[in-house]
N, C-alpha and C. Protein backbone atom coordinates (compact mmCIF):
# COMPACT_ATOMS: atom_id res chain seq x y z
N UNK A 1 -3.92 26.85 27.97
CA UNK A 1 -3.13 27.93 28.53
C UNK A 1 -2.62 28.82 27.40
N UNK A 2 -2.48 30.14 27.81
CA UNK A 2 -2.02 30.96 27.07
C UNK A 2 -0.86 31.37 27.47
N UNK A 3 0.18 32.21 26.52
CA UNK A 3 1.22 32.93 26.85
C UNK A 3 1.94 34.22 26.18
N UNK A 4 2.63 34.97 27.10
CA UNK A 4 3.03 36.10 26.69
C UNK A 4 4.16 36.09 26.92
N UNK A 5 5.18 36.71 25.61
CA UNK A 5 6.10 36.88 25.89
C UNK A 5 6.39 38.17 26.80
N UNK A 6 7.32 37.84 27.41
CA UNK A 6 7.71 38.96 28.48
C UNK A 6 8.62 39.39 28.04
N UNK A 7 9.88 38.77 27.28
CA UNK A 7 11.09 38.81 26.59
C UNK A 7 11.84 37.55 26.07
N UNK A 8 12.43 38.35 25.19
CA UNK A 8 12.88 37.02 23.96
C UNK A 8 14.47 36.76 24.52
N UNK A 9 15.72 37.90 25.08
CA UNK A 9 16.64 37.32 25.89
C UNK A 9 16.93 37.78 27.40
N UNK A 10 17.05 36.77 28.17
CA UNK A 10 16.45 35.43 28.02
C UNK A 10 14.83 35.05 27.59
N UNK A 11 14.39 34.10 26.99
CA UNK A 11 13.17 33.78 26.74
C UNK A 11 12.55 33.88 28.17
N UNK A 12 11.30 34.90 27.98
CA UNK A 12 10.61 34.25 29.73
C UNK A 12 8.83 34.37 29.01
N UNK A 13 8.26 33.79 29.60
CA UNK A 13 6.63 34.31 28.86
C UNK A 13 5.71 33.77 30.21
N UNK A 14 4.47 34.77 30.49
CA UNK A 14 4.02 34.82 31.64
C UNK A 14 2.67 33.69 31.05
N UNK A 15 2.18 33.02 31.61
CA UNK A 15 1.42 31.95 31.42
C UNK A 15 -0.13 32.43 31.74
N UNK A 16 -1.34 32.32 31.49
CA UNK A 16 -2.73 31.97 32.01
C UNK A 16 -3.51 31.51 31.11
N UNK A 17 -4.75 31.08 31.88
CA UNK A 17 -5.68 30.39 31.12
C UNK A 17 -6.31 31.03 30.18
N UNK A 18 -6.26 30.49 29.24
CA UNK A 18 -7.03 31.10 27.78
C UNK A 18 -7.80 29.58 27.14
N UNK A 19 -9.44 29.35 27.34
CA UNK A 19 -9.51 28.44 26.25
C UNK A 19 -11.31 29.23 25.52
N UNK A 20 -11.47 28.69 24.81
CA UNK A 20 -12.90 29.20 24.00
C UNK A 20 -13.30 27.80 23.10
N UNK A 21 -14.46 28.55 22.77
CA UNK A 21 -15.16 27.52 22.09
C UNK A 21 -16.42 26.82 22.38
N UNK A 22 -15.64 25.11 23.47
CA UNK A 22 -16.65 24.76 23.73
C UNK A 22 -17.45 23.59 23.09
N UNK A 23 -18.18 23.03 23.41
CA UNK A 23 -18.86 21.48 22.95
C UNK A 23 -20.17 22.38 22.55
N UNK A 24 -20.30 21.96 21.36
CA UNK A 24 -21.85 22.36 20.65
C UNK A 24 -22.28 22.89 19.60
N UNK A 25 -23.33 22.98 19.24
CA UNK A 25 -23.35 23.77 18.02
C UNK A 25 -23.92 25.18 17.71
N UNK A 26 -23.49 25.87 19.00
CA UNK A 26 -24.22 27.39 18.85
C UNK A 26 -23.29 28.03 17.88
N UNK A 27 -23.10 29.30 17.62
CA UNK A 27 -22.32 30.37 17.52
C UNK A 27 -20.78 30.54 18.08
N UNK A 28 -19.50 29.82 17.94
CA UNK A 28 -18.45 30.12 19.08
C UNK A 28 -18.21 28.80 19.85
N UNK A 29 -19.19 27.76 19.03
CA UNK A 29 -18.99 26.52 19.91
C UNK A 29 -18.85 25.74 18.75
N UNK A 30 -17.74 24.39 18.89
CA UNK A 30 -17.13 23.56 18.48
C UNK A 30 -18.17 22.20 18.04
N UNK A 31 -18.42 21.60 17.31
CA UNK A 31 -19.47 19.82 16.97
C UNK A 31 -17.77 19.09 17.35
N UNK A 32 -16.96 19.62 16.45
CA UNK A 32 -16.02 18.87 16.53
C UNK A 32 -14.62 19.89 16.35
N UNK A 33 -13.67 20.97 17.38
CA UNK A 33 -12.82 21.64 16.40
C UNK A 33 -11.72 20.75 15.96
N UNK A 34 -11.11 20.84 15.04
CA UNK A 34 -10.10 20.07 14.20
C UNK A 34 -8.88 20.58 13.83
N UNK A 35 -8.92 21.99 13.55
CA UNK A 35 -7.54 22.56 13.20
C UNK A 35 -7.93 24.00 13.44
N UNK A 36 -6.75 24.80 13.24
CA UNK A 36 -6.79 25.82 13.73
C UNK A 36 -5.39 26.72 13.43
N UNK A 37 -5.41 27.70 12.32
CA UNK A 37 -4.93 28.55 11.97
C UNK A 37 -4.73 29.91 11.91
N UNK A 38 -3.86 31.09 11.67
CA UNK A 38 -4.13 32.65 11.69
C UNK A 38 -4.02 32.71 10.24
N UNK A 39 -4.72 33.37 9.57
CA UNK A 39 -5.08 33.80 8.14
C UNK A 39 -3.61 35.23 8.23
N UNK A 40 -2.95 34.61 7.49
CA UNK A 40 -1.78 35.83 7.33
C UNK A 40 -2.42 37.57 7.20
N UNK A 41 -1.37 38.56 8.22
CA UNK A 41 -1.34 39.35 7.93
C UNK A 41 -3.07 40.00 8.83
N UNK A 42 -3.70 39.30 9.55
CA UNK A 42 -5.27 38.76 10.38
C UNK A 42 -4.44 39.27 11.88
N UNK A 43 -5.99 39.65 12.45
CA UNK A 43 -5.44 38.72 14.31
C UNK A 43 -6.35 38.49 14.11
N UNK A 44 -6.53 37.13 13.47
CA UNK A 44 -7.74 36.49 14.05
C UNK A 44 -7.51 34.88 14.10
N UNK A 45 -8.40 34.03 14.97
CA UNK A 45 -7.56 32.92 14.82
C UNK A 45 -9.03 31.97 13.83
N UNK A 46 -8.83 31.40 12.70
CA UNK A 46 -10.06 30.42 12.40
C UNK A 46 -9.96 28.90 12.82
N UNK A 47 -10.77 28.09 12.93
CA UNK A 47 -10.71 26.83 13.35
C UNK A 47 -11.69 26.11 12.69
N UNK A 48 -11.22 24.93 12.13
CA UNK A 48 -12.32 24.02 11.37
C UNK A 48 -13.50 23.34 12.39
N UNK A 49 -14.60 23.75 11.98
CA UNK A 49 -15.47 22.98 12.84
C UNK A 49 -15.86 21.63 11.78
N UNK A 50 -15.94 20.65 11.90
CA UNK A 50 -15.74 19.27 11.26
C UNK A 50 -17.52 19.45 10.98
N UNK A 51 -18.22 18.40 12.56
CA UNK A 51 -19.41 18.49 12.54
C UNK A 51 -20.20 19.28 12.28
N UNK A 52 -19.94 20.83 12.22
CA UNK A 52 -21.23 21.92 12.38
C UNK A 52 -20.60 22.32 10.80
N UNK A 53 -19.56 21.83 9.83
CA UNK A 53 -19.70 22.34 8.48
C UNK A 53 -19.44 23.47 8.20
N UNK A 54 -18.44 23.93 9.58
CA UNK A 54 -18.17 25.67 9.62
C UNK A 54 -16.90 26.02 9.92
N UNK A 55 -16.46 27.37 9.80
CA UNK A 55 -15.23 27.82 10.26
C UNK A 55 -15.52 28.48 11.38
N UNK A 56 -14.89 28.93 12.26
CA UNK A 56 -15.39 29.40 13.94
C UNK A 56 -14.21 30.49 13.93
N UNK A 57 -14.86 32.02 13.18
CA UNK A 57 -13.53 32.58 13.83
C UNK A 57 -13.24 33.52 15.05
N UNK A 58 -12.12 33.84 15.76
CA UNK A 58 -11.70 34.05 17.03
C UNK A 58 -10.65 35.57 17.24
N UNK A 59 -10.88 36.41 17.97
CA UNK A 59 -9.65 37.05 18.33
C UNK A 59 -8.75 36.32 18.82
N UNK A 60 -7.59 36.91 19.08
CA UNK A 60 -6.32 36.49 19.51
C UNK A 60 -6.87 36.07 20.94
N UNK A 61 -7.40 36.55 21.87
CA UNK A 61 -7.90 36.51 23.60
C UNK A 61 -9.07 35.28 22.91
N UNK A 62 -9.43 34.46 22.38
CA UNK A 62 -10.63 33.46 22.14
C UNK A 62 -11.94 34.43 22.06
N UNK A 63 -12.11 35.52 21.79
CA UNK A 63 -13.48 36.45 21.68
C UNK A 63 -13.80 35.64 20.53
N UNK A 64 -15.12 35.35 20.55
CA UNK A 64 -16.13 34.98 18.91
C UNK A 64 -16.30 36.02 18.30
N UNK A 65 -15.82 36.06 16.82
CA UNK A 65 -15.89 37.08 16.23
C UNK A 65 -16.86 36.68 15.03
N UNK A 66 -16.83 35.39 14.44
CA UNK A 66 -18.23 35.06 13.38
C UNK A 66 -17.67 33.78 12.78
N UNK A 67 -19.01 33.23 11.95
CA UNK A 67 -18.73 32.04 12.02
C UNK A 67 -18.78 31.89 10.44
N UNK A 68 -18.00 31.36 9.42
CA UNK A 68 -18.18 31.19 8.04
C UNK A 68 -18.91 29.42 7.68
N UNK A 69 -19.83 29.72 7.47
CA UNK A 69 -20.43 28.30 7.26
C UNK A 69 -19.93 28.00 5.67
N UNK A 70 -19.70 26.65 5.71
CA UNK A 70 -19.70 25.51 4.50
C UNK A 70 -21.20 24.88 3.73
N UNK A 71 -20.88 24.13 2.65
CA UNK A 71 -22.50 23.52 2.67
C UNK A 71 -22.17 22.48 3.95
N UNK A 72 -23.55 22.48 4.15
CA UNK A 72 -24.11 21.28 4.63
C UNK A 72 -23.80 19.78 4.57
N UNK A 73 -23.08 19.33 5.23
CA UNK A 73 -22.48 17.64 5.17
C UNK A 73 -21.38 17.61 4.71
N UNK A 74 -20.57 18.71 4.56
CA UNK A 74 -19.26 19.09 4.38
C UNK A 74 -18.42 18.41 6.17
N UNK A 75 -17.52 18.11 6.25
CA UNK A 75 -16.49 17.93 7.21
C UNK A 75 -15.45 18.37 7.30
N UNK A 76 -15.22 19.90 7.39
CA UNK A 76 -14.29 20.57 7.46
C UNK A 76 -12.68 20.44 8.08
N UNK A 77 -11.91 19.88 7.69
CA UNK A 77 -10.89 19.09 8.61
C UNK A 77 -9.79 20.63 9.11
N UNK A 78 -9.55 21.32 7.85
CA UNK A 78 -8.56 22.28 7.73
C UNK A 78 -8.72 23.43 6.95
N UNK A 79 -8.20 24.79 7.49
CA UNK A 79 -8.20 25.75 6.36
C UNK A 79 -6.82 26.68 6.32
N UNK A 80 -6.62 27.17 5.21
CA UNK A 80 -5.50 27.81 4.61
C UNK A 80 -5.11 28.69 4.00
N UNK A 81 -5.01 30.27 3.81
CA UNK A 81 -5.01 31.12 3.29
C UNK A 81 -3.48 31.64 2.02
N UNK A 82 -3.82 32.15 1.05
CA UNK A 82 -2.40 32.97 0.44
C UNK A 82 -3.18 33.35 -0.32
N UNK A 83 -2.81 34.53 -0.82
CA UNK A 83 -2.84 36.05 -1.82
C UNK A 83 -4.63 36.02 -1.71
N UNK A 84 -5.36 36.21 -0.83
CA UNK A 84 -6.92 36.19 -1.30
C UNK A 84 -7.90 35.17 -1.15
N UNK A 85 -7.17 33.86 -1.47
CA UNK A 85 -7.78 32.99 -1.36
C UNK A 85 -7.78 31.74 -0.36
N UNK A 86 -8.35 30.55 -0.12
CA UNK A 86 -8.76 29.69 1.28
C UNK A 86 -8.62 28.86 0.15
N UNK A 87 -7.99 27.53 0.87
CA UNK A 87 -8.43 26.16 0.69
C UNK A 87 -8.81 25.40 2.21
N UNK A 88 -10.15 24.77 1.50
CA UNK A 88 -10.52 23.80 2.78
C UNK A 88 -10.68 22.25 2.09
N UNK A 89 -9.98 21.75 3.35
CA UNK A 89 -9.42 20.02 3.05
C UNK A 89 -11.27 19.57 3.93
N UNK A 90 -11.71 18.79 3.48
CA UNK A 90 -12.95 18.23 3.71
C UNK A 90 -13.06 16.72 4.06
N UNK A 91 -13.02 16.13 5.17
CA UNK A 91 -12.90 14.80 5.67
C UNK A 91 -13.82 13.59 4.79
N UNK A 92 -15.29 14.56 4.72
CA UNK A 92 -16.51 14.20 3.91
C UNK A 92 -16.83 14.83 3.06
N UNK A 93 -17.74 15.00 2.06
CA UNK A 93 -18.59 16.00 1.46
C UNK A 93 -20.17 15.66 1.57
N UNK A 94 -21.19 16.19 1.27
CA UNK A 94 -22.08 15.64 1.34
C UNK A 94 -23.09 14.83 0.92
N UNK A 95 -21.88 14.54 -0.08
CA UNK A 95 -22.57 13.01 -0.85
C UNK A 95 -21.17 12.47 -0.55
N UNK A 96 -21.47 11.26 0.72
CA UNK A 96 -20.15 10.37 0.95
C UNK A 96 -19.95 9.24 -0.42
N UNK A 97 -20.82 9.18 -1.29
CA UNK A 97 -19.83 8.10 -2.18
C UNK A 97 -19.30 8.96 -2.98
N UNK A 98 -19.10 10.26 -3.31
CA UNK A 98 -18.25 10.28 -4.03
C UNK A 98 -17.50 11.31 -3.69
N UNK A 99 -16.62 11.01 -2.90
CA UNK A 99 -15.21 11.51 -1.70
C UNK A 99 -15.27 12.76 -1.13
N UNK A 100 -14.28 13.14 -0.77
CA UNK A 100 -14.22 14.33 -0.14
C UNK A 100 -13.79 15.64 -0.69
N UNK A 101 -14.41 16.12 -0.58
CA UNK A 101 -14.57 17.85 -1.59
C UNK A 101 -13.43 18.96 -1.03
N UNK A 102 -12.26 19.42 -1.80
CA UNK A 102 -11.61 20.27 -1.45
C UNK A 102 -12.07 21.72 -1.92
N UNK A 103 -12.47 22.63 -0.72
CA UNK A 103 -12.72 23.91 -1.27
C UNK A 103 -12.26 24.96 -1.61
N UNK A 104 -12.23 25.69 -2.66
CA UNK A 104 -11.39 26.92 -3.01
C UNK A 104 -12.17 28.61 -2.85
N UNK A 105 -12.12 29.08 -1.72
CA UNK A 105 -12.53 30.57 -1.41
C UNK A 105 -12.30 31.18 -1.85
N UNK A 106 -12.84 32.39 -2.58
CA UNK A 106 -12.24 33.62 -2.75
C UNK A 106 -13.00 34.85 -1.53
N UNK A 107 -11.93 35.65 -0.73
CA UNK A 107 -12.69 35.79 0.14
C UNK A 107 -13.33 35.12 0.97
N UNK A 108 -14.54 35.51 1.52
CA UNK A 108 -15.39 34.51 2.26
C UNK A 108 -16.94 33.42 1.07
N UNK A 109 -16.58 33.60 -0.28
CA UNK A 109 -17.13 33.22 -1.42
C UNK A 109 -16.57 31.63 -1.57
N UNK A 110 -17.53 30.74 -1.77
CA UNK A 110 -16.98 29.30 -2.46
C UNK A 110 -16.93 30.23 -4.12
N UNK A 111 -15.67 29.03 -4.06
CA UNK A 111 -15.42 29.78 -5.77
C UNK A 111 -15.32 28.13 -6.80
N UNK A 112 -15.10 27.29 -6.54
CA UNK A 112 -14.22 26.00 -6.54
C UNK A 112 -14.60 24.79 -5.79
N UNK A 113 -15.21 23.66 -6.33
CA UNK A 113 -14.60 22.94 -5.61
C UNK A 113 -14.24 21.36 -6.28
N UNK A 114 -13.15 20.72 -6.08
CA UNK A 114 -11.93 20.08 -6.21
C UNK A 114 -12.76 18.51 -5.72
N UNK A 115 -12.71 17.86 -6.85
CA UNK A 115 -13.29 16.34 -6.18
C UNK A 115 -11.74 15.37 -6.55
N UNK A 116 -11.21 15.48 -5.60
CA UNK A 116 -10.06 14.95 -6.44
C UNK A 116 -10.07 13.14 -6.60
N UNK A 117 -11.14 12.29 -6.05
CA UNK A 117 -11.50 10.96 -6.54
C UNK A 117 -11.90 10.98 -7.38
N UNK A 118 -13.45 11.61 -7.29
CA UNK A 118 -14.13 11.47 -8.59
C UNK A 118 -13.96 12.70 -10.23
N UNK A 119 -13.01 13.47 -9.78
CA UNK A 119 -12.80 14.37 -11.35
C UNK A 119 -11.29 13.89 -11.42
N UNK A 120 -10.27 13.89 -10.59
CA UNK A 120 -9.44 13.75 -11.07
C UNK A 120 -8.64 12.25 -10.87
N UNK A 121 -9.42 11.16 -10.56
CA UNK A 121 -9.22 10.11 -10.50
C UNK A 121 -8.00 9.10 -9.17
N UNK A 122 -8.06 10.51 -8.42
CA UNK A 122 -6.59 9.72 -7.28
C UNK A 122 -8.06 9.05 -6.26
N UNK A 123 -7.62 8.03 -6.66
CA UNK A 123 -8.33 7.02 -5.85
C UNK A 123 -8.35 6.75 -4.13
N UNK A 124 -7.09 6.92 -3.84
CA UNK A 124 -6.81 7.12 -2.33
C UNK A 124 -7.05 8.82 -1.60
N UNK A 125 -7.89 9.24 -2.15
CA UNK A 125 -8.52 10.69 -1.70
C UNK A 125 -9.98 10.40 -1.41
N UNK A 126 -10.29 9.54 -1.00
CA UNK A 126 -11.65 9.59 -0.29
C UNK A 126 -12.04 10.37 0.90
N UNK A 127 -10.78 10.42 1.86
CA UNK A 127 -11.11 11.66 2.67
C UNK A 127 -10.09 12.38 2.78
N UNK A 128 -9.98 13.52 2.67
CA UNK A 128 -9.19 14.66 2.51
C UNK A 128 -8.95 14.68 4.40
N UNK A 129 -7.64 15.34 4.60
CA UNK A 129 -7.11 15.70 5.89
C UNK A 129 -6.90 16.76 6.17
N UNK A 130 -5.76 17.25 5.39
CA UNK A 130 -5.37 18.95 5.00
C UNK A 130 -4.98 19.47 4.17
N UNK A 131 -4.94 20.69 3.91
CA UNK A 131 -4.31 20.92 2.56
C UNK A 131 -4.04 22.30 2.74
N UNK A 132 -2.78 23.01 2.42
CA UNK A 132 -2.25 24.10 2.43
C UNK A 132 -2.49 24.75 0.90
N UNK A 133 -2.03 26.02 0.59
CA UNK A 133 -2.06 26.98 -0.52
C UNK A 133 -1.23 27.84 -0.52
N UNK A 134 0.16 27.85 -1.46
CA UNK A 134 1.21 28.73 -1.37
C UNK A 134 1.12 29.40 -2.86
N UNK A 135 1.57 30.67 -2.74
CA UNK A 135 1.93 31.87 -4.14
C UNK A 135 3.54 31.26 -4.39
N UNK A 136 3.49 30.90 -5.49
CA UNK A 136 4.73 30.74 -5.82
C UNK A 136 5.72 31.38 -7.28
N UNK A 137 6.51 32.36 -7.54
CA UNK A 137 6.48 32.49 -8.74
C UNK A 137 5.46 32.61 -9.82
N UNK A 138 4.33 33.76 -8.71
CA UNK A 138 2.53 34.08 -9.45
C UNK A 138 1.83 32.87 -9.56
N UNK A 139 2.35 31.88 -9.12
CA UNK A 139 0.81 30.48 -9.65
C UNK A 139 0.68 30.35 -8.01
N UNK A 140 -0.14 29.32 -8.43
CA UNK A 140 -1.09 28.88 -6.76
C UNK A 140 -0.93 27.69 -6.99
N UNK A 141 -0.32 26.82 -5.71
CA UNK A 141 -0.29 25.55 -5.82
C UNK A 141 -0.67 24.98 -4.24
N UNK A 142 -1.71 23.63 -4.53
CA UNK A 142 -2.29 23.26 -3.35
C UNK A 142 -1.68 21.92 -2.94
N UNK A 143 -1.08 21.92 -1.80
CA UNK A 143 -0.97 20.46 -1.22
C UNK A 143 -1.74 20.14 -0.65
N UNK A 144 -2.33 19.12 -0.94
CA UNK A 144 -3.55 18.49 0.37
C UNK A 144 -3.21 16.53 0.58
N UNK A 145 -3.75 16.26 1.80
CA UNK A 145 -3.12 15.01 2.19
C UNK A 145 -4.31 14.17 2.31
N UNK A 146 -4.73 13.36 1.77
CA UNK A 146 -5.42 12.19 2.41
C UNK A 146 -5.17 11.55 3.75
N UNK A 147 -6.24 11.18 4.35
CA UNK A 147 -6.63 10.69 5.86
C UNK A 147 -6.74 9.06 5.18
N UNK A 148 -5.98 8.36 6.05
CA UNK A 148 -5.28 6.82 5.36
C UNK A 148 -5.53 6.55 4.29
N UNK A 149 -4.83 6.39 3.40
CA UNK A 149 -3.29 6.02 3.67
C UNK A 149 -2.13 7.16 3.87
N UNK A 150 -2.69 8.25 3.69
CA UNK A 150 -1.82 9.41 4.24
C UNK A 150 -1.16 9.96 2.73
N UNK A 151 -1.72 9.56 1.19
CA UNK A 151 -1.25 10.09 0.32
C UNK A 151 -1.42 11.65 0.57
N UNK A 152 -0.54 12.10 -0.52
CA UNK A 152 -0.06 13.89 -0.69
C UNK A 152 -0.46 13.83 -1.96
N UNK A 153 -0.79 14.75 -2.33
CA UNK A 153 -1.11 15.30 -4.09
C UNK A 153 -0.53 16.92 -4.35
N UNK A 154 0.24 17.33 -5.27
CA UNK A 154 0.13 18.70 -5.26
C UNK A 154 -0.83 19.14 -6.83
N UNK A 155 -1.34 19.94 -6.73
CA UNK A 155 -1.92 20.97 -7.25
C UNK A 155 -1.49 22.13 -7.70
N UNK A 156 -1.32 22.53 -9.55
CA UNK A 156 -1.00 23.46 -10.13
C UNK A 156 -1.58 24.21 -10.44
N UNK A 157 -1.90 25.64 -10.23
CA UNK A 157 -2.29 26.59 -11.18
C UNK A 157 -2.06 26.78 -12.65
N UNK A 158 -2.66 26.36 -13.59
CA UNK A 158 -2.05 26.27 -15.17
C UNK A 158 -2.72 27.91 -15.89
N UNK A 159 -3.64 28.01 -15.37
CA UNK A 159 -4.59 29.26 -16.05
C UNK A 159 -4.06 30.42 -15.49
């Protein structure tokens, strides 16, 4: 269901059906959707497609507007935008022994990507869950969470 505000006092918002997507792997259709965000300052809505290794993005009304593919055997759990750039939290990558690959966009460009088991040694990051990207005082810093045991790591911009 969808909703509109009608007015904020009193709160009232008129209700109807809004869904998109869908089971499958065309164009606008879901393997698996997983999360689902608005890229600041966008109307658009993106959504992690897990299975199809893609982002699925959406108008505000669920219209398909295009689809940003990942590599291949990627498991897209989450994505996250600030000043330019995307991080995507990756459940898998596509070599499962050695963990799950966090990606860094510039634009719709892989620029980055973040093995945080195997380069930077946190052992309980085998599968990535989510991970956000905030501007802070000009640096970029990434939180992302492991999928059990539920560790957090943050991430500094030093350069």
């Amino acid at each position: 269901m969808g909703a509109k505000l009608t007015s904020l006092e009193p709160l009232e918002a008129s209700w109807y059906p809004l869904a998109f997507g869908g089971k499958g792997d065309e164009p606008g259709q879901f393997g698996t959707g997983h999360h689902i965000t608005v890229p600041y300052g966008t109307k658009q809505l993106d959504a992690s497609d897990r299975a199809n290794a893609e982002i699925e993005r959406y108008s505000p009304d669920g219209t398909y507007l295009e689809t940003l593919p990942l590599i291949k055997g990627s498991f897209p759990c989450s994505i996250d935008y600030e000043a330019g750039y995307a991080v995507v939290a990756c459940l898998f990558g596509p070599n499962k022994e050695k963990g799950a690959p966090l990606y860094i966009l510039e634009g719709n460009n892989l620029v980055s990507t973040v093995m945080l088991k195997e380069e930077l040694g946190v052992e309980t990051f085998q599968h990535l869950h989510g991970a956000v990207i905030r501007k802070i005082d000009g640096k970029l810093y990434i939180i992302a969470q492991s999928w059990n045991p539920g560790d957090i790591v943050i991430l500094e911009q030093i350069m």
